[in-house]
PDB file of N, CA and C in Angstrom:
ATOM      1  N   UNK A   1      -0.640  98.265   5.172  1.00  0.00           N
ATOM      2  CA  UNK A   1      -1.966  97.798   5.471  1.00  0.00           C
ATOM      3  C   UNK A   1      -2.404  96.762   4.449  1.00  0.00           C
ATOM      4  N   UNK A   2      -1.977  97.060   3.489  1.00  0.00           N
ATOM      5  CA  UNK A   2      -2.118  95.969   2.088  1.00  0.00           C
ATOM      6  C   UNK A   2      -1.289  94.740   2.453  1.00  0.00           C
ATOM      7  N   UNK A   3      -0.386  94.208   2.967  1.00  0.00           N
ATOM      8  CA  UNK A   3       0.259  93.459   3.591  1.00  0.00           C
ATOM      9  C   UNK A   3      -0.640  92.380   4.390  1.00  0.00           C
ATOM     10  N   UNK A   4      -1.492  93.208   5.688  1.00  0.00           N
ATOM     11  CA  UNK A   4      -2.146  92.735   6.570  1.00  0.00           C
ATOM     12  C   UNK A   4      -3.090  92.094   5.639  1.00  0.00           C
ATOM     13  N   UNK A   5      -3.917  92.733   5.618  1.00  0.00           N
ATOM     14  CA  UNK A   5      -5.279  92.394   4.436  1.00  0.00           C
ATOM     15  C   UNK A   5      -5.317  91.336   3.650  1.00  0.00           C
ATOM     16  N   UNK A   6      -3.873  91.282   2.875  1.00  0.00           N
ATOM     17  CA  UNK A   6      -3.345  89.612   2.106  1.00  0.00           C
ATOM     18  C   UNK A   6      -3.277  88.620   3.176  1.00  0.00           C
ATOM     19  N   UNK A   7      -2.538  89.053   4.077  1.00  0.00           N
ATOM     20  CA  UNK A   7      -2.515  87.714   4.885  1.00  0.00           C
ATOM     21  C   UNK A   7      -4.188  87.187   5.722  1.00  0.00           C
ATOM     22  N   UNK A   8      -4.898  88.367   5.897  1.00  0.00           N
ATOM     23  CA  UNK A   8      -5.838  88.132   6.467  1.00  0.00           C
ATOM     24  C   UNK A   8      -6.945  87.114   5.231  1.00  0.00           C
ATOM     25  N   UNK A   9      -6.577  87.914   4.411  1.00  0.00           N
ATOM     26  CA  UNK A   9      -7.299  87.046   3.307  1.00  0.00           C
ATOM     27  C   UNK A   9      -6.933  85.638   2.927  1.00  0.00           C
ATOM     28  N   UNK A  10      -5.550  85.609   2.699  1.00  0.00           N
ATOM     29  CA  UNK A  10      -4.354  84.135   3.015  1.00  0.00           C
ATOM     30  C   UNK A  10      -4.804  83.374   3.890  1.00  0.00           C
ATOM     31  N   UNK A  11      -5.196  83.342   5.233  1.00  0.00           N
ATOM     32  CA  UNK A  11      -5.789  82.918   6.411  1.00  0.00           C
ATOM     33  C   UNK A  11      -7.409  82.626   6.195  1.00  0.00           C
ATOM     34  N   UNK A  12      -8.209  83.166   5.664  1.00  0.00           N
ATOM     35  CA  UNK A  12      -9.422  83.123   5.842  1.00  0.00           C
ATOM     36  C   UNK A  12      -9.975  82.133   4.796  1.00  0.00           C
ATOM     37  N   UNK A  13      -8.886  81.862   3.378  1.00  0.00           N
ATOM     38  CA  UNK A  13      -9.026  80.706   2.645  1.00  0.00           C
ATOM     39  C   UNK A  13      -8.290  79.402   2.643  1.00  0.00           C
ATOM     40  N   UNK A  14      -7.328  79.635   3.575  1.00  0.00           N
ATOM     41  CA  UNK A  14      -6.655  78.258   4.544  1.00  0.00           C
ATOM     42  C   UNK A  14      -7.758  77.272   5.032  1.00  0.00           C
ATOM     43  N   UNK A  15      -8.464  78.990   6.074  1.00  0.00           N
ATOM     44  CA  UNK A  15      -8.936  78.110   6.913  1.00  0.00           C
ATOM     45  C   UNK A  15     -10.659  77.619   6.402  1.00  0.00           C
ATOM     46  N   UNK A  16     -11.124  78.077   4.890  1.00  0.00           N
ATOM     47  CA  UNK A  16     -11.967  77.961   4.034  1.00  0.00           C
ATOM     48  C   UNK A  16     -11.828  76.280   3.374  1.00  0.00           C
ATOM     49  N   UNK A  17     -10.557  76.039   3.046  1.00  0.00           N
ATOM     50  CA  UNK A  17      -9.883  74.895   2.292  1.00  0.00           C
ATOM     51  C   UNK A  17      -9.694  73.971   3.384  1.00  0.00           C
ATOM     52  N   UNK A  18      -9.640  74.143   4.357  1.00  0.00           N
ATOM     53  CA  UNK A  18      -9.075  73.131   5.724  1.00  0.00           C
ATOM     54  C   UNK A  18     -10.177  71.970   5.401  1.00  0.00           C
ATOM     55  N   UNK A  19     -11.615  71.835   5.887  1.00  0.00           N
ATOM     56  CA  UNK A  19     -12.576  70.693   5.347  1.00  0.00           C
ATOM     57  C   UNK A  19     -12.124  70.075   4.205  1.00  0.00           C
ATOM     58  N   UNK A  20     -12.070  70.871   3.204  1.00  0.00           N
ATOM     59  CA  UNK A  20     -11.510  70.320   1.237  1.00  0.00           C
ATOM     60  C   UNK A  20     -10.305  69.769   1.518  1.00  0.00           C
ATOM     61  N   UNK A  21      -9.008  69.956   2.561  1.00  0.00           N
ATOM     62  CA  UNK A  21      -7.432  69.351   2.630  1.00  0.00           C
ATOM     63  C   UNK A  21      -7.980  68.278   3.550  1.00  0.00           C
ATOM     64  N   UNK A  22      -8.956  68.010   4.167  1.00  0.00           N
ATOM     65  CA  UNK A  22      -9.625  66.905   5.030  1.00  0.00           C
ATOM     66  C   UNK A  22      -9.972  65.602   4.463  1.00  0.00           C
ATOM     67  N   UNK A  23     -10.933  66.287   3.519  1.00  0.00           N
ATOM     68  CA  UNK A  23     -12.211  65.786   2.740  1.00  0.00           C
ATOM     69  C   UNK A  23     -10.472  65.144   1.149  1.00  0.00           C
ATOM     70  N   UNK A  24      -9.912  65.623   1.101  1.00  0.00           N
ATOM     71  CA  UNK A  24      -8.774  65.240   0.301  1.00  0.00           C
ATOM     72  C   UNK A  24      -7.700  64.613   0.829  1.00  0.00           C
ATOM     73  N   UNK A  25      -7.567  64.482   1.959  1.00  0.00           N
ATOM     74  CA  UNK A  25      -6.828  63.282   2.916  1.00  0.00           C
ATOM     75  C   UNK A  25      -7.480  62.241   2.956  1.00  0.00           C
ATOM     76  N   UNK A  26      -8.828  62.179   3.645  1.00  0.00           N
ATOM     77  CA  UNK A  26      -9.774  60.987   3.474  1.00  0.00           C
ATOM     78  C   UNK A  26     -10.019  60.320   2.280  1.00  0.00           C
ATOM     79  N   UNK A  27      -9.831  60.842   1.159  1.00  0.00           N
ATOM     80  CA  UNK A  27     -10.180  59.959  -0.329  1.00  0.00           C
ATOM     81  C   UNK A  27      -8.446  59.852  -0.468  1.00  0.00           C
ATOM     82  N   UNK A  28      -7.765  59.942  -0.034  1.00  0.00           N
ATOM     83  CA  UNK A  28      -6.086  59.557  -0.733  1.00  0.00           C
ATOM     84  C   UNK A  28      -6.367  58.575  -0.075  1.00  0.00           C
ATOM     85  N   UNK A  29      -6.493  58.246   1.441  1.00  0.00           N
ATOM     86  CA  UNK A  29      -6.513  57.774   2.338  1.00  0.00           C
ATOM     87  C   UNK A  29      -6.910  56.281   1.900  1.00  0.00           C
ATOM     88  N   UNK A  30      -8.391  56.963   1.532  1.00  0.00           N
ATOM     89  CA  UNK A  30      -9.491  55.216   1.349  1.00  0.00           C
ATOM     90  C   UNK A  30      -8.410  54.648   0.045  1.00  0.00           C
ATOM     91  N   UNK A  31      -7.970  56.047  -1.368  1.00  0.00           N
ATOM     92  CA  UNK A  31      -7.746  54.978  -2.446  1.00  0.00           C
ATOM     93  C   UNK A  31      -6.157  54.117  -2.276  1.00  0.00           C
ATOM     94  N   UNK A  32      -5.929  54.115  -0.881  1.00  0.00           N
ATOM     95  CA  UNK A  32      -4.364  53.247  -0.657  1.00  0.00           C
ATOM     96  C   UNK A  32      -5.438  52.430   0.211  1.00  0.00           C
ATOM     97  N   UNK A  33      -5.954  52.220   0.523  1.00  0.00           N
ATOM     98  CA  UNK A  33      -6.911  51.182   1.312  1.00  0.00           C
ATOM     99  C   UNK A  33      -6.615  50.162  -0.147  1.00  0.00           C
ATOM    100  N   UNK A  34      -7.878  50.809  -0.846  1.00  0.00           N
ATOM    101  CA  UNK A  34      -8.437  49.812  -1.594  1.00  0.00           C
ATOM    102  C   UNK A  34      -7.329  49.434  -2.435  1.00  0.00           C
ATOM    103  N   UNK A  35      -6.280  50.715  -2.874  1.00  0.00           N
ATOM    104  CA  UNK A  35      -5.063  49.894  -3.780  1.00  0.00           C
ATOM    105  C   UNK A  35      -4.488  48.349  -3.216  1.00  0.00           C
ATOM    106  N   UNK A  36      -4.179  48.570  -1.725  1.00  0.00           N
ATOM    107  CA  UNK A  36      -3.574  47.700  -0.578  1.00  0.00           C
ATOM    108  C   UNK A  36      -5.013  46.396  -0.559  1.00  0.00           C
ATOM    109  N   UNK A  37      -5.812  46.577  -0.847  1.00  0.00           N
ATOM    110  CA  UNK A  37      -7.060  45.523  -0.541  1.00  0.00           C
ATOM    111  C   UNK A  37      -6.979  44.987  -1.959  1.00  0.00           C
ATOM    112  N   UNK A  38      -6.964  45.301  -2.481  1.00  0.00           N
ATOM    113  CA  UNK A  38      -6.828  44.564  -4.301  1.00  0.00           C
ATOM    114  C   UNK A  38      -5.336  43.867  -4.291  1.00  0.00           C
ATOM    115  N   UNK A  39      -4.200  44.134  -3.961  1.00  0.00           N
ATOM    116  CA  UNK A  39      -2.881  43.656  -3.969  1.00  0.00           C
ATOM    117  C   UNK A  39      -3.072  42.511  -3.474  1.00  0.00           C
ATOM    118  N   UNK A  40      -4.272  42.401  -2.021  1.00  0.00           N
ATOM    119  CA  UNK A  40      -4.175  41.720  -0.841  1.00  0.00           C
ATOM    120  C   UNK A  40      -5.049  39.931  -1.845  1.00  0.00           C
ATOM    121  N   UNK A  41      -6.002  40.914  -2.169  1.00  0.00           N
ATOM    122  CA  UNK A  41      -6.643  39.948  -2.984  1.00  0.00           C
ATOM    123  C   UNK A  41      -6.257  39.113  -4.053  1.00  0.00           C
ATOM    124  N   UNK A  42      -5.455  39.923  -4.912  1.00  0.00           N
ATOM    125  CA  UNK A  42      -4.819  39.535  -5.933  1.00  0.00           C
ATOM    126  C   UNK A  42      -3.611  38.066  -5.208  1.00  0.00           C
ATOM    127  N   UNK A  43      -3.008  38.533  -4.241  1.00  0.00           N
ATOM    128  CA  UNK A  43      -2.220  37.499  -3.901  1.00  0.00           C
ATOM    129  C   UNK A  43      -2.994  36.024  -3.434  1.00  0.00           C
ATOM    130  N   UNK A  44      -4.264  36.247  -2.504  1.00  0.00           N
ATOM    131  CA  UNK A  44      -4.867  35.825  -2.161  1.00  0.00           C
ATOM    132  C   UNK A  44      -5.309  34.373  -3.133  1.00  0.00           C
ATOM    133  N   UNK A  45      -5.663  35.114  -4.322  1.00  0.00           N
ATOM    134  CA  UNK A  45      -5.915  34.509  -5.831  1.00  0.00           C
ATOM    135  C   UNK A  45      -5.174  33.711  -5.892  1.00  0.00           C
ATOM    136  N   UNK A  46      -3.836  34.276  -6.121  1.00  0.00           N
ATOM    137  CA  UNK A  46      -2.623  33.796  -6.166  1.00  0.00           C
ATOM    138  C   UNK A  46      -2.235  32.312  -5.141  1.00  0.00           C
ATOM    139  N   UNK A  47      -2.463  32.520  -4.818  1.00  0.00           N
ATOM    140  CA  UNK A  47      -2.173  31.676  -2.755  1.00  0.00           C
ATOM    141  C   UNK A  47      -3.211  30.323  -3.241  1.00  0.00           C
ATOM    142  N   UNK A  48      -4.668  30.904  -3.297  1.00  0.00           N
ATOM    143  CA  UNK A  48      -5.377  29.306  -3.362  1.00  0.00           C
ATOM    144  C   UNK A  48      -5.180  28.870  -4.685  1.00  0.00           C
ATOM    145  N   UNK A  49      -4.650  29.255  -5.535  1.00  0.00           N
ATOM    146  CA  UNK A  49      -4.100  28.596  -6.993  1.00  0.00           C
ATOM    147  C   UNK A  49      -3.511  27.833  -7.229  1.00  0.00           C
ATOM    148  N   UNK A  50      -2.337  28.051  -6.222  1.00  0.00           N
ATOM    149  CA  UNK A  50      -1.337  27.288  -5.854  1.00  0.00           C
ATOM    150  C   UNK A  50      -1.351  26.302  -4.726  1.00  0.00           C
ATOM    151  N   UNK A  51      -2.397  26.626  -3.570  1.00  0.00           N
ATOM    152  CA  UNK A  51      -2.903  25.487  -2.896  1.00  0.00           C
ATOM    153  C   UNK A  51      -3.436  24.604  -3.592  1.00  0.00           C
ATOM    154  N   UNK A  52      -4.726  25.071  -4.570  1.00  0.00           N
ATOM    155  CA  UNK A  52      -5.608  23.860  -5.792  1.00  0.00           C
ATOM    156  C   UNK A  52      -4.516  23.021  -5.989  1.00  0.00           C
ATOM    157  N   UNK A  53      -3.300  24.138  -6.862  1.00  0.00           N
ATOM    158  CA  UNK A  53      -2.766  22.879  -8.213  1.00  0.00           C
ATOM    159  C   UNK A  53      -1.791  21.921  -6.932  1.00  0.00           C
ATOM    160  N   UNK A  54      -1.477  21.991  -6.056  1.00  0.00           N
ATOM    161  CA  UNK A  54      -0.813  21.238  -4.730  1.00  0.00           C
ATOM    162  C   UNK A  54      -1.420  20.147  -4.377  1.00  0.00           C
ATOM    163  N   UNK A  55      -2.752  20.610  -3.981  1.00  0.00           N
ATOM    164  CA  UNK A  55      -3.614  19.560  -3.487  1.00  0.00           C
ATOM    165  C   UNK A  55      -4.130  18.489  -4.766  1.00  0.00           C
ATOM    166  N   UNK A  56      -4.154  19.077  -6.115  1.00  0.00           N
ATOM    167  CA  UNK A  56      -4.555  17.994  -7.070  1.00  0.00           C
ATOM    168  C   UNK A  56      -3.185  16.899  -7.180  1.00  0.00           C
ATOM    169  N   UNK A  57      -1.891  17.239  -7.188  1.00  0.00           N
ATOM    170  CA  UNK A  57      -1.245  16.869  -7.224  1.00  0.00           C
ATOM    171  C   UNK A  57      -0.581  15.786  -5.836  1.00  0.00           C
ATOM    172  N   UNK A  58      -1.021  16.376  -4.565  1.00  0.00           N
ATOM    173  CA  UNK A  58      -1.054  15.392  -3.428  1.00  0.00           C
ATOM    174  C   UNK A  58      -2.357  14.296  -3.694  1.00  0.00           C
ATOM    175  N   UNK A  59      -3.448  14.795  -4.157  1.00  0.00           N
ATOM    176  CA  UNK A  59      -4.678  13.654  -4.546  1.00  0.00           C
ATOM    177  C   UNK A  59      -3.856  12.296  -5.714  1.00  0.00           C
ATOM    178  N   UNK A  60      -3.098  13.324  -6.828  1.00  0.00           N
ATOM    179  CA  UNK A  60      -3.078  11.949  -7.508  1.00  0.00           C
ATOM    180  C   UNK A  60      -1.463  11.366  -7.277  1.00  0.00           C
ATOM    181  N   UNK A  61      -0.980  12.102  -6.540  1.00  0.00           N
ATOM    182  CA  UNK A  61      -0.043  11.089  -5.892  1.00  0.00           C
ATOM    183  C   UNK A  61      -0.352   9.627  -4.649  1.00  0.00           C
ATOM    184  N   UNK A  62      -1.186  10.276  -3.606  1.00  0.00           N
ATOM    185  CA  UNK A  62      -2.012   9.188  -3.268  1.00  0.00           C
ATOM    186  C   UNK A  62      -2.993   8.183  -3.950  1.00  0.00           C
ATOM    187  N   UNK A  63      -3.710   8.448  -5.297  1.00  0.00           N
ATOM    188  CA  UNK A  63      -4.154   7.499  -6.136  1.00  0.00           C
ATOM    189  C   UNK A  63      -2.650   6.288  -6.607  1.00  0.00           C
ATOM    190  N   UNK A  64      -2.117   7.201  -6.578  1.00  0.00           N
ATOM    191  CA  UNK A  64      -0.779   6.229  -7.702  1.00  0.00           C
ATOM    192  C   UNK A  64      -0.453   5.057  -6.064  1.00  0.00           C
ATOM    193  N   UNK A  65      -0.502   5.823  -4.766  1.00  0.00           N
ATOM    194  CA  UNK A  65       0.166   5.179  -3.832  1.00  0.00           C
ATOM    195  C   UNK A  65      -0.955   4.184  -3.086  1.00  0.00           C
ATOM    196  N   UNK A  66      -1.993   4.508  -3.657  1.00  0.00           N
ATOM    197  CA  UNK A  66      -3.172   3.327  -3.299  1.00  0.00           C
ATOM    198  C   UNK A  66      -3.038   2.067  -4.591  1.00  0.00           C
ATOM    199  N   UNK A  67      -2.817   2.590  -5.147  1.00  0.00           N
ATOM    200  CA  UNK A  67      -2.664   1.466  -5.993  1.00  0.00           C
ATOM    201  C   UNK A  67      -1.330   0.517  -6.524  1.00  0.00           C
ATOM    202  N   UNK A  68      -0.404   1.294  -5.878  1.00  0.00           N
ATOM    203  CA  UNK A  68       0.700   0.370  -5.640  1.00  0.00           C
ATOM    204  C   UNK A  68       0.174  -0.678  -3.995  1.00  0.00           C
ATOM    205  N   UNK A  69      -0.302   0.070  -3.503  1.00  0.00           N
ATOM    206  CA  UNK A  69      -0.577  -0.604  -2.089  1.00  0.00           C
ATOM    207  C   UNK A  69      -1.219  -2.134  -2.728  1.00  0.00           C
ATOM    208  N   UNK A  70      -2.249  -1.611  -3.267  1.00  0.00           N
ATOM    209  CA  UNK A  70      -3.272  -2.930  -3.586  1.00  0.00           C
ATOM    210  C   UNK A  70      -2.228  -4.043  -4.406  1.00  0.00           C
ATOM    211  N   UNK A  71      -1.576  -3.437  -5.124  1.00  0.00           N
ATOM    212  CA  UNK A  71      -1.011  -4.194  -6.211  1.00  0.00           C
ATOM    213  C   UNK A  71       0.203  -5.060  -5.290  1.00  0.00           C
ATOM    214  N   UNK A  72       0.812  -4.294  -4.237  1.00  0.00           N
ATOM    215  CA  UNK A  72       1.470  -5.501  -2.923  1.00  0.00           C
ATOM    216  C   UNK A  72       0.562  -6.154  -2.111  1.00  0.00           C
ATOM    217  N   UNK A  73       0.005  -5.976  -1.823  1.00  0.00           N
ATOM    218  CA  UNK A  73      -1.347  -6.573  -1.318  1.00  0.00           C
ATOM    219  C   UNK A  73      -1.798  -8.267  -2.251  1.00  0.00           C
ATOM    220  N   UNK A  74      -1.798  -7.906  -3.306  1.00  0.00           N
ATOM    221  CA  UNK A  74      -2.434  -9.229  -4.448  1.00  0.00           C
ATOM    222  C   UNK A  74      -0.741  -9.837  -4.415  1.00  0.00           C
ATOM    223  N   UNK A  75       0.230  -9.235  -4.337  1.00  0.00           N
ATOM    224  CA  UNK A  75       1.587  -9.860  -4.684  1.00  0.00           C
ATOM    225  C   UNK A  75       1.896 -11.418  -3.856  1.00  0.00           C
ATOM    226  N   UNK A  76       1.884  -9.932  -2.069  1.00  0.00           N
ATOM    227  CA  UNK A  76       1.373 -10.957  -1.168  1.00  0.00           C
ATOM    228  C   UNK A  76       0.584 -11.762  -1.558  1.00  0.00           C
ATOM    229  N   UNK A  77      -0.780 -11.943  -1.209  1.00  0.00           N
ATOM    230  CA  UNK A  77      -1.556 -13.193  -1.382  1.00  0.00           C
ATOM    231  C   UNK A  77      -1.318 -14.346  -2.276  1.00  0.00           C
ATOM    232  N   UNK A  78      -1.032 -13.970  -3.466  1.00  0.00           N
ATOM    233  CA  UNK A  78      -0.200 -14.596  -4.586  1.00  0.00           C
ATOM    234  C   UNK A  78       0.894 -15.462  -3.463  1.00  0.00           C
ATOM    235  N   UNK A  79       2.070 -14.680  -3.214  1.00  0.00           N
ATOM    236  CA  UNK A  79       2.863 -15.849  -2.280  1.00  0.00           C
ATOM    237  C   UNK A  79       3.019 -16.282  -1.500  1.00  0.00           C
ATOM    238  N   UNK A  80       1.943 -15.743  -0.176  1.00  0.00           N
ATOM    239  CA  UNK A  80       1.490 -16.473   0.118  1.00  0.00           C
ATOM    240  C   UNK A  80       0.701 -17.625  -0.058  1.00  0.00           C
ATOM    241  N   UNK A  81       0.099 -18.180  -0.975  1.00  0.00           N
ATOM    242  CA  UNK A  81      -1.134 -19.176  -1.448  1.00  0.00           C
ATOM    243  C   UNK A  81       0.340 -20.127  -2.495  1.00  0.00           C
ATOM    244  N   UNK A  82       1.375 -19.385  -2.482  1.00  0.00           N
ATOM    245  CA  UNK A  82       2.944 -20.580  -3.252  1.00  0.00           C
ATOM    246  C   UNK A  82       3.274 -21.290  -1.863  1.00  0.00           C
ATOM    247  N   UNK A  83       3.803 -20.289  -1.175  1.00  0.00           N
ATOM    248  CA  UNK A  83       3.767 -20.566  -0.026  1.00  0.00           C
ATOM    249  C   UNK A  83       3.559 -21.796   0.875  1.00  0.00           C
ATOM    250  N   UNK A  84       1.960 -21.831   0.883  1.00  0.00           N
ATOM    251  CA  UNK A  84       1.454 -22.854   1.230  1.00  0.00           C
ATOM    252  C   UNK A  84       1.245 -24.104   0.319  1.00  0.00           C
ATOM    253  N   UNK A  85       1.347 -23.969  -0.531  1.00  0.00           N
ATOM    254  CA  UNK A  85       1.092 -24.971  -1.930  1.00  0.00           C
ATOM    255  C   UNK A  85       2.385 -25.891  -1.517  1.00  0.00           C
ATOM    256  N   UNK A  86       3.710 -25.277  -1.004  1.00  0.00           N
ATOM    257  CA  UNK A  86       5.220 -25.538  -1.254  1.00  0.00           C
ATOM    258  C   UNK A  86       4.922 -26.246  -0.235  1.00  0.00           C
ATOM    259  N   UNK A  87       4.201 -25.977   0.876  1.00  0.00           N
ATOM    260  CA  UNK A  87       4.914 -26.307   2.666  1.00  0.00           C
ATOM    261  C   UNK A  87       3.445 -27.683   2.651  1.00  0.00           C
ATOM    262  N   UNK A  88       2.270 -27.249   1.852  1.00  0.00           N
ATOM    263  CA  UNK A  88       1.402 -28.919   1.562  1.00  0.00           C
ATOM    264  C   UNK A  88       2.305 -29.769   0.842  1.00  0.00           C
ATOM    265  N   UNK A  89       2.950 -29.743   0.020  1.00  0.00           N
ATOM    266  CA  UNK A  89       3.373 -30.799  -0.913  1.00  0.00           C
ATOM    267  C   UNK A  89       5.376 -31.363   0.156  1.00  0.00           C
ATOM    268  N   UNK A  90       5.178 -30.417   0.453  1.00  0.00           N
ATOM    269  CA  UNK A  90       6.611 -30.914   1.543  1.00  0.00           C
ATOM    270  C   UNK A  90       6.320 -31.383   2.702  1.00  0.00           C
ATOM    271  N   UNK A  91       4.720 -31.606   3.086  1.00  0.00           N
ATOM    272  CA  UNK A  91       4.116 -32.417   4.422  1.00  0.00           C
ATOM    273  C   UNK A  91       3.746 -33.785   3.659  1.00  0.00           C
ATOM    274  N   UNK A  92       3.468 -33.273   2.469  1.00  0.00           N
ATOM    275  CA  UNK A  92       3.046 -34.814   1.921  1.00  0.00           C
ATOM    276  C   UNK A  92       3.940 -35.835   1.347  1.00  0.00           C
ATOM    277  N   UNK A  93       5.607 -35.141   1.031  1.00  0.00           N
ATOM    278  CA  UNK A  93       6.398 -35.801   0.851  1.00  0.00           C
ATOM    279  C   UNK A  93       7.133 -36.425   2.526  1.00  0.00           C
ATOM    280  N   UNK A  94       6.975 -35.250   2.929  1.00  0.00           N
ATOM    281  CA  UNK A  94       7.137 -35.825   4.806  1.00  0.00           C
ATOM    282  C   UNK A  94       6.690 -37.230   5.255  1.00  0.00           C
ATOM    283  N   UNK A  95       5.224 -36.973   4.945  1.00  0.00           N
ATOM    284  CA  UNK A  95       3.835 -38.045   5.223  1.00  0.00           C
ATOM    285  C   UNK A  95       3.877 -39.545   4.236  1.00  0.00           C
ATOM    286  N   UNK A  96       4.348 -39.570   3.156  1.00  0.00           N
ATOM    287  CA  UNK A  96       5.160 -40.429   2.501  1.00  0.00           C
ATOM    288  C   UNK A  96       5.984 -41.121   2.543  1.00  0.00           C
TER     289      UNK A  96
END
């Protein structure tokens, strides 16, 4: 009868603890949430850091490539304006 009685008692704080093994699933539960939400973030961090230092580096690569542009740009005009200097003075030796 002492047998029964343990188990009945065994049973009656199972099923006493069942809410508390609940209520202790739900907080393991949330703190792998939030472990998994901080990792998420942390990379996140990580991620636009490396977008920034990318994008500063695509910005001043296009500075360097605007200003080679301009600098062919004046080259041109430059020989063009020989150019024409060469092809006036070879109409006027023509015209001569």
């Amino acid at each position: 009868m002492n047998q029964s009685m343990n188990a009945a008692v065994a049973e009656e704080e199972m099923e006493a603890l069942g809410p508390l093994t609940r209520l202790e699933e739900r907080i393991l539960e949330t703190v792998d949430q939030l472990r998994s939400a901080r990792l998420e973030k942390a990379q996140a961090a990580a991620d636009a850091t490396r977008a920034r230092e990318e994008m500063a580096r695509a910005q001043q690569h296009s500075r360097r490539l605007e200003a080679e542009i301009e600098a062919l740009r004046a080259e041109r005009r430059q020989i063009l304006d020989r150019v024409e200097k060469l092809l006036s003075q070879i109409d006027m030796l023509a015209q001569g």
